[in-house]
Protein backbone atom coordinates (compact mmCIF):
# COMPACT_ATOMS: atom_id res chain seq x y z
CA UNK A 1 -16.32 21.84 26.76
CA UNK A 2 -18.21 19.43 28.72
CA UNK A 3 -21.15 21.03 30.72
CA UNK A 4 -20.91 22.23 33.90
CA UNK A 5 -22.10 20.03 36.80
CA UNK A 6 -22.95 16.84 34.48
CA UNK A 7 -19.60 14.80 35.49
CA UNK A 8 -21.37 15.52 39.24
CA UNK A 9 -25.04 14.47 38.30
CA UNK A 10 -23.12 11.20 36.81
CA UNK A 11 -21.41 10.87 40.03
CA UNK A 12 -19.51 7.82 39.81
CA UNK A 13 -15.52 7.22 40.48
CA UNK A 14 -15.29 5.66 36.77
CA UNK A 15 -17.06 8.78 35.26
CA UNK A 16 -14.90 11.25 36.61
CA UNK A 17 -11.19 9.67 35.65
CA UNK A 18 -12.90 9.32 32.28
CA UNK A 19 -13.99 13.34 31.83
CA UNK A 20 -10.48 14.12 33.51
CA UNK A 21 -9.28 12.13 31.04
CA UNK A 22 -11.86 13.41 27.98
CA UNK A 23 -10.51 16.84 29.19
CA UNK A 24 -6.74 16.05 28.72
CA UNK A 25 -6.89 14.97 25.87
CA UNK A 26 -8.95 17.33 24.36
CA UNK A 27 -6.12 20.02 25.19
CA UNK A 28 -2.80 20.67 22.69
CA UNK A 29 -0.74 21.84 25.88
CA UNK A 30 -0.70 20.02 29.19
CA UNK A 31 -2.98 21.43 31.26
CA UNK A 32 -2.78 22.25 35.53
CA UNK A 33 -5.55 21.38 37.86
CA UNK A 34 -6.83 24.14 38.53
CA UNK A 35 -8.23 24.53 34.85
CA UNK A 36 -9.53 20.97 35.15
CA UNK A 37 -11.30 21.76 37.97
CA UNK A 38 -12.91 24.71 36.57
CA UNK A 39 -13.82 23.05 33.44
CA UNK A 40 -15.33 19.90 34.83
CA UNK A 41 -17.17 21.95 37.83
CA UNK A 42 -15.57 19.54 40.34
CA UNK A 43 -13.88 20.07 43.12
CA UNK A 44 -9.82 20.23 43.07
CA UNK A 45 -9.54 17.72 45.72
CA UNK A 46 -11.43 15.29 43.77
CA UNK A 47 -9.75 16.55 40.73
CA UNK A 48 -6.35 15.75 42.98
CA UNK A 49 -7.59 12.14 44.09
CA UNK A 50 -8.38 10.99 40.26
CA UNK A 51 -4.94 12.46 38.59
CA UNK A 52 -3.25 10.69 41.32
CA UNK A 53 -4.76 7.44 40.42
CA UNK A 54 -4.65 8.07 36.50
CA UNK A 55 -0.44 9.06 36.72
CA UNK A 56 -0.08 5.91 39.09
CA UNK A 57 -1.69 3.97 36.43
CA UNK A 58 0.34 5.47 33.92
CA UNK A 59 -2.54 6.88 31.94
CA UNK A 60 -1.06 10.44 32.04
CA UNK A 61 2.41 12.57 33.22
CA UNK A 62 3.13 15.02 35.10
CA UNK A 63 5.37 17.75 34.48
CA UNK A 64 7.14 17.93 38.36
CA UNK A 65 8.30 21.74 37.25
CA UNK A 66 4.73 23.40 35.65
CA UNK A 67 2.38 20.67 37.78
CA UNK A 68 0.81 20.27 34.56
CA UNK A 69 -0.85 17.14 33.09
CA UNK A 70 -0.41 15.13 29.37
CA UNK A 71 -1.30 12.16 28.10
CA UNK A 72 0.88 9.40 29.34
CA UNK A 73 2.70 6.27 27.49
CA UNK A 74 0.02 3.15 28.47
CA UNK A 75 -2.77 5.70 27.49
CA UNK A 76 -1.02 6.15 23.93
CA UNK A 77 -0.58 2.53 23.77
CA UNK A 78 -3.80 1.67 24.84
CA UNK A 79 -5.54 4.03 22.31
CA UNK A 80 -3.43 2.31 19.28
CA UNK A 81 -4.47 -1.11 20.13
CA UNK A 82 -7.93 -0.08 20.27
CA UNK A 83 -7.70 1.22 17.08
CA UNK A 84 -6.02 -1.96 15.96
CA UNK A 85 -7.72 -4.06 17.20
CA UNK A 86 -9.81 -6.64 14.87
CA UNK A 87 -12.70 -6.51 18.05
CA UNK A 88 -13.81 -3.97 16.51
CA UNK A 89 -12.51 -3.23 12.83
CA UNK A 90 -14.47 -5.74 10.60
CA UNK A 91 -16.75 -2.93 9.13
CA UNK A 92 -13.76 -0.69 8.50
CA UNK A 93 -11.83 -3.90 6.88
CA UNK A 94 -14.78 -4.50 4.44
CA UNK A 95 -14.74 -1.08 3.27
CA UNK A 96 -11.24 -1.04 3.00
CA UNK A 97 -11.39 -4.42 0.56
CA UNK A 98 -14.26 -2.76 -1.45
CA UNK A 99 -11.90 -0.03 -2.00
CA UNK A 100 -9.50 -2.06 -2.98
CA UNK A 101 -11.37 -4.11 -5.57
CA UNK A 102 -12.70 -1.14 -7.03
CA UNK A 103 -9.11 0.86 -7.24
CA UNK A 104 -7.09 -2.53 -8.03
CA UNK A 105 -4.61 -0.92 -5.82
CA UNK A 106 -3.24 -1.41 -2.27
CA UNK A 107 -4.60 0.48 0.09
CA UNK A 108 -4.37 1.24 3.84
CA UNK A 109 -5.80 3.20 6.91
CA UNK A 110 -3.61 4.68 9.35
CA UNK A 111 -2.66 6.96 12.44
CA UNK A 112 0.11 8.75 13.68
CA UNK A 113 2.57 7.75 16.40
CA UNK A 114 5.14 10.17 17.32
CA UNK A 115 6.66 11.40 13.70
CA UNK A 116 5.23 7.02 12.51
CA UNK A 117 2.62 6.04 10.44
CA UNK A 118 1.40 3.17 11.91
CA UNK A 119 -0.88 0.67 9.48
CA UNK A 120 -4.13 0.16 11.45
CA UNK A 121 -5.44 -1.97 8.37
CA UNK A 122 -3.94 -3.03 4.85
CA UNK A 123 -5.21 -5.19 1.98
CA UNK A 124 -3.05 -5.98 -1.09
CA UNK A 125 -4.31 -5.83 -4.02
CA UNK A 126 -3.60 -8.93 -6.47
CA UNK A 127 -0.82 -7.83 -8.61
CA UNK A 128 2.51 -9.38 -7.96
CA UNK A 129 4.56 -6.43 -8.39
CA UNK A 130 3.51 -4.77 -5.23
CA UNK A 131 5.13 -3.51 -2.09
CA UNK A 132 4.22 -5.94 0.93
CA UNK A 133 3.52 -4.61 4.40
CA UNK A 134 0.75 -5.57 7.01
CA UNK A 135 -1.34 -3.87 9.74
CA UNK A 136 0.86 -2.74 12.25
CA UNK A 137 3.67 -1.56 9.91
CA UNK A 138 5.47 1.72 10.80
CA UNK A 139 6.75 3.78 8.29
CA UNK A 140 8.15 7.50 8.20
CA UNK A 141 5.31 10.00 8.55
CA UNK A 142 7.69 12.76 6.99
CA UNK A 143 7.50 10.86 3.50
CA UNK A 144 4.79 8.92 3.08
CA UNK A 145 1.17 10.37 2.19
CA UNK A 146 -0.57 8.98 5.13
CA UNK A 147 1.54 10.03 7.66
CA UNK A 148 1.74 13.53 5.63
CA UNK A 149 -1.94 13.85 6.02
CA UNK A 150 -2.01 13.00 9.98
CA UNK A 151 1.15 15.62 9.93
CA UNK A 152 -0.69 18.67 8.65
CA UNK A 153 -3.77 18.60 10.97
CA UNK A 154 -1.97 18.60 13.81
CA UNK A 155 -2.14 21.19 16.36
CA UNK A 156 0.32 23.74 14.93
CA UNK A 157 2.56 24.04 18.17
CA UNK A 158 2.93 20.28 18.18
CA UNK A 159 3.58 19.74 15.12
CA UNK A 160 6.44 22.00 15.81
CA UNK A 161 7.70 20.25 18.46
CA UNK A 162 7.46 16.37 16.94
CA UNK A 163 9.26 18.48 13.76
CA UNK A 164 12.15 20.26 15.59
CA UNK A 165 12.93 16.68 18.24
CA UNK A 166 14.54 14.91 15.27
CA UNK A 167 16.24 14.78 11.96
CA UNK A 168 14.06 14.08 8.58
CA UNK A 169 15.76 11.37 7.07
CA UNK A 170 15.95 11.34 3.64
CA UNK A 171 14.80 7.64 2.01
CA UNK A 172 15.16 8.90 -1.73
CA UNK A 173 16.85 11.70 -3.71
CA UNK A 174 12.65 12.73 -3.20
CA UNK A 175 12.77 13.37 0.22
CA UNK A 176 11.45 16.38 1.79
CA UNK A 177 14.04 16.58 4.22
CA UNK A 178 14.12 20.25 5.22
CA UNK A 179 11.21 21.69 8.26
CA UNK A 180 10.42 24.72 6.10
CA UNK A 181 10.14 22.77 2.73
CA UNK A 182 7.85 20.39 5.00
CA UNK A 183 5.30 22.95 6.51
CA UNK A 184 5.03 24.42 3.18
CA UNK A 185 4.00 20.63 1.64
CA UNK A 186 1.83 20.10 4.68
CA UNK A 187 0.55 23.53 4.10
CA UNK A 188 -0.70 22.27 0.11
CA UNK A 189 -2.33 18.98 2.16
CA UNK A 190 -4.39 21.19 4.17
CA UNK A 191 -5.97 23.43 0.91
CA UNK A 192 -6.01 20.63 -1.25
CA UNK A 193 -7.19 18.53 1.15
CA UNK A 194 -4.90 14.97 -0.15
CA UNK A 195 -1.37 14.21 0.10
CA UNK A 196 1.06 12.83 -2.28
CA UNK A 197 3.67 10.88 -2.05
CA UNK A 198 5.96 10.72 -5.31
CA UNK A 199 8.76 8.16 -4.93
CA UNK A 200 10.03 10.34 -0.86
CA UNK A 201 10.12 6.94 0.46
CA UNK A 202 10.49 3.93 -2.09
CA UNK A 203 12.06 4.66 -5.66
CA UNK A 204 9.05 4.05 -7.65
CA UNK A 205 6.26 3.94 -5.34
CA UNK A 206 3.53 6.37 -5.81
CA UNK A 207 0.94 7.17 -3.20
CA UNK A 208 -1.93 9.44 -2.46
CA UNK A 209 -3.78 10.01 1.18
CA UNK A 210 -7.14 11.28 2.83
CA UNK A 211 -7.95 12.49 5.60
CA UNK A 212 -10.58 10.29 7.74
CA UNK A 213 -12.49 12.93 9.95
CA UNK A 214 -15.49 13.30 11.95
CA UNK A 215 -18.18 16.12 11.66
CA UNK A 216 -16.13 18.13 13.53
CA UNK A 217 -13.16 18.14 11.00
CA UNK A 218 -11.02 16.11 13.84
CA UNK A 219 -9.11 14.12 11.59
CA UNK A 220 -9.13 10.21 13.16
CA UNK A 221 -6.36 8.50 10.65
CA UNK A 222 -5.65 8.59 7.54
CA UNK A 223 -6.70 6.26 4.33
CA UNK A 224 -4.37 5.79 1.30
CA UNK A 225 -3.34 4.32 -1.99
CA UNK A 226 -0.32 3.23 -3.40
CA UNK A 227 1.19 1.14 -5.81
CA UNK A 228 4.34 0.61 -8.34
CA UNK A 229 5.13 3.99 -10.95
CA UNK A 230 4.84 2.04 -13.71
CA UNK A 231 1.52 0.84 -13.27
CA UNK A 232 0.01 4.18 -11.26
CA UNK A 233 1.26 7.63 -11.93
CA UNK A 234 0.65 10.59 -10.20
CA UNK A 235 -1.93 12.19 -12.56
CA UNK A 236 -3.83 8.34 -11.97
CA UNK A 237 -3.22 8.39 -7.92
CA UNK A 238 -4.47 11.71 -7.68
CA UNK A 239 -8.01 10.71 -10.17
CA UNK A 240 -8.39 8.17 -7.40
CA UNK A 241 -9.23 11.33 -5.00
CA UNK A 242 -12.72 10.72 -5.04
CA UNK A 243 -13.18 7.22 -4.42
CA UNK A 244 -11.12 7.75 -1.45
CA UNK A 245 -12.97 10.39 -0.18
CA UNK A 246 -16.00 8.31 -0.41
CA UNK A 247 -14.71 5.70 1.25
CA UNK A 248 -13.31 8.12 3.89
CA UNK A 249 -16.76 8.95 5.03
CA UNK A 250 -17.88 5.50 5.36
CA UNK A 251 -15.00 4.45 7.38
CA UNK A 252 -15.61 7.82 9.83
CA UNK A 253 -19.14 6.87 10.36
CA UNK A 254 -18.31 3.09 11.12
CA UNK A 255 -15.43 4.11 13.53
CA UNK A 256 -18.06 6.69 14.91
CA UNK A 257 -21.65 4.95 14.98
CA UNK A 258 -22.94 7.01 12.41
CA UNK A 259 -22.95 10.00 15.06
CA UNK A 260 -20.67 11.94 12.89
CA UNK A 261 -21.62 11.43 9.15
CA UNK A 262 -20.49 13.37 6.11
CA UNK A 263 -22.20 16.96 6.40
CA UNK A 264 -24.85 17.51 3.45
CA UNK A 265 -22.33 18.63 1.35
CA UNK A 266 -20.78 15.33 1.46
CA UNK A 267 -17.64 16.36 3.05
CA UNK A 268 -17.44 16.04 6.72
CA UNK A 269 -18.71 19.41 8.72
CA UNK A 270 -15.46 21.49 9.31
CA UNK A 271 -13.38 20.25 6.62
CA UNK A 272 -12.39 23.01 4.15
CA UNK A 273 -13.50 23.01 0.33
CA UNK A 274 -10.90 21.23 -2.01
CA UNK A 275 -9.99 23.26 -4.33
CA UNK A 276 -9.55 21.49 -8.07
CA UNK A 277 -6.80 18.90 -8.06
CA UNK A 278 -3.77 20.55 -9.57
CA UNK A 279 -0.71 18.73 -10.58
CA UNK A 280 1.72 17.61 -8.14
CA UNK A 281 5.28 18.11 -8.58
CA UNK A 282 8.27 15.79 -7.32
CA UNK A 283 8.55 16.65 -3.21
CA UNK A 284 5.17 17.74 -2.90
């Protein structure tokens, strides 16, 4: 929670649509104005005068029947372009190529949109028998073990809701394709701390995911591996774990300016233990 009375010592029209912003975000559940006021110590009128300005702009909604507040479509899109972007991305590219060289695998780094993984980055790797895809790509989040990482550190109630608003297609006789059987697999990614993707969305594609997260455990996107089953197995994808972890960090100070670096234990502050890496079965 932001201090009380700094967004007044600040004082300027800019600085206050960004911490009303900064606070709705920062919330699960839309949130009213009166809690915005209270938690920004301004006053609800100026509160009033900046969500007014924000919904106009389409930066957030309003729910007309709970006067509540959410993140709105051009601030979505906004974010993902930011993160797209290649303003901004070289450093996260060059890790993502050393990783790539060093795995001989394709790899990627991704976030969630809705229930898609969308490909912020991708590098192939040089083998010809590879699956090709570029930055920008959207793929099923339910089946793939990027968007199965983004999935399981979601906040629990929406994660419910993106999970209940649609059907879970299955892509393969692999396909985790039932909610319970899901929150169960996304329950493994959590402890384990990787997901797996064994042939849910390509017969005989194999992939294996990271979480990306800040010293706070917020999980930014999600970095992966992937390649053909008869060139990486499961047992292999799963020995990468390391390396990607590694890599992981790098990417979360880049993204973050080196303000939230890996904890001393190497893992970033707030992300649980992993536990040994057990075998994964088909589904997980």
């Amino acid at each position: 929670m932001r201090e009380r009375g700094a967004v007044q010592e600040r004082g300027s029209a800019l600085d206050k649509a960004l911490a009303v912003l900064e606070a709705i975000i920062a919330q699960s559940q839309p949130i009213g104005l009166p809690d915005l006021s209270a938690r920004l110590d301004l006053p609800r009128q100026t509160v009033h005068r900046v969500l007014v300005q924000l919904e106009a702009a389409g930066l957030i909604v309003r729910d007309p029947s709970r006067d509540r507040f959410s993140v709105g479509p051009r601030l979505s899109t906004l974010a993902l372009n930011a993160l797209q972007t290649h303003n901004q991305s070289a450093p996260v590219r060059a890790i993502l190529q050393v990783l790539v060289d060093d795995l001989e695998e394709t790899c990627n780094i991704g976030v969630l949109d809705g229930l898609q993984f969308v490909y912020l980055e991708r590098i192939e790797c040089h083998w010809s028998l590879r699956v090709h895809l570029q930055a920008g790509s959207r793929v099923p989040a339910h089946c793939t073990s990027g968007g199965k990482v983004m999935l399981a550190h979601l906040d629990e109630s929406v994660r419910a809701r993106l999970l209940g608003s649609i059907e879970l297609k299955a892509h393969t006789e692999h396909t985790i394709t039932r909610v319970a059987a899901l929150e169960a697999d996304l329950a493994q990614v959590r402890t384990r701390g990787y997901a797996v993707n064994n042939q849910e969305f390509t017969i005989g594609i194999i992939g294996v995911a990271v979480p990306v997260a800040d010293s706070h455990g917020r999980v930014l996107a999600a970095l992966a591996v992937h390649g053909p089953a008869p060139r990486l197995d499961l047992q292999r994808a799963i020995g990468f774990v390391p390396r990607l972890d590694e890599a992981a960090r790098a990417m979360a100070r880049a993204w973050t300016g080196g303000r939230d670096a890996a904890g001393p234990t190497g893992r970033p502050a707030g992300r649980p233990a992993r536990r040994r890496a057990a075998p994964a079965r088909v589904g997980d």
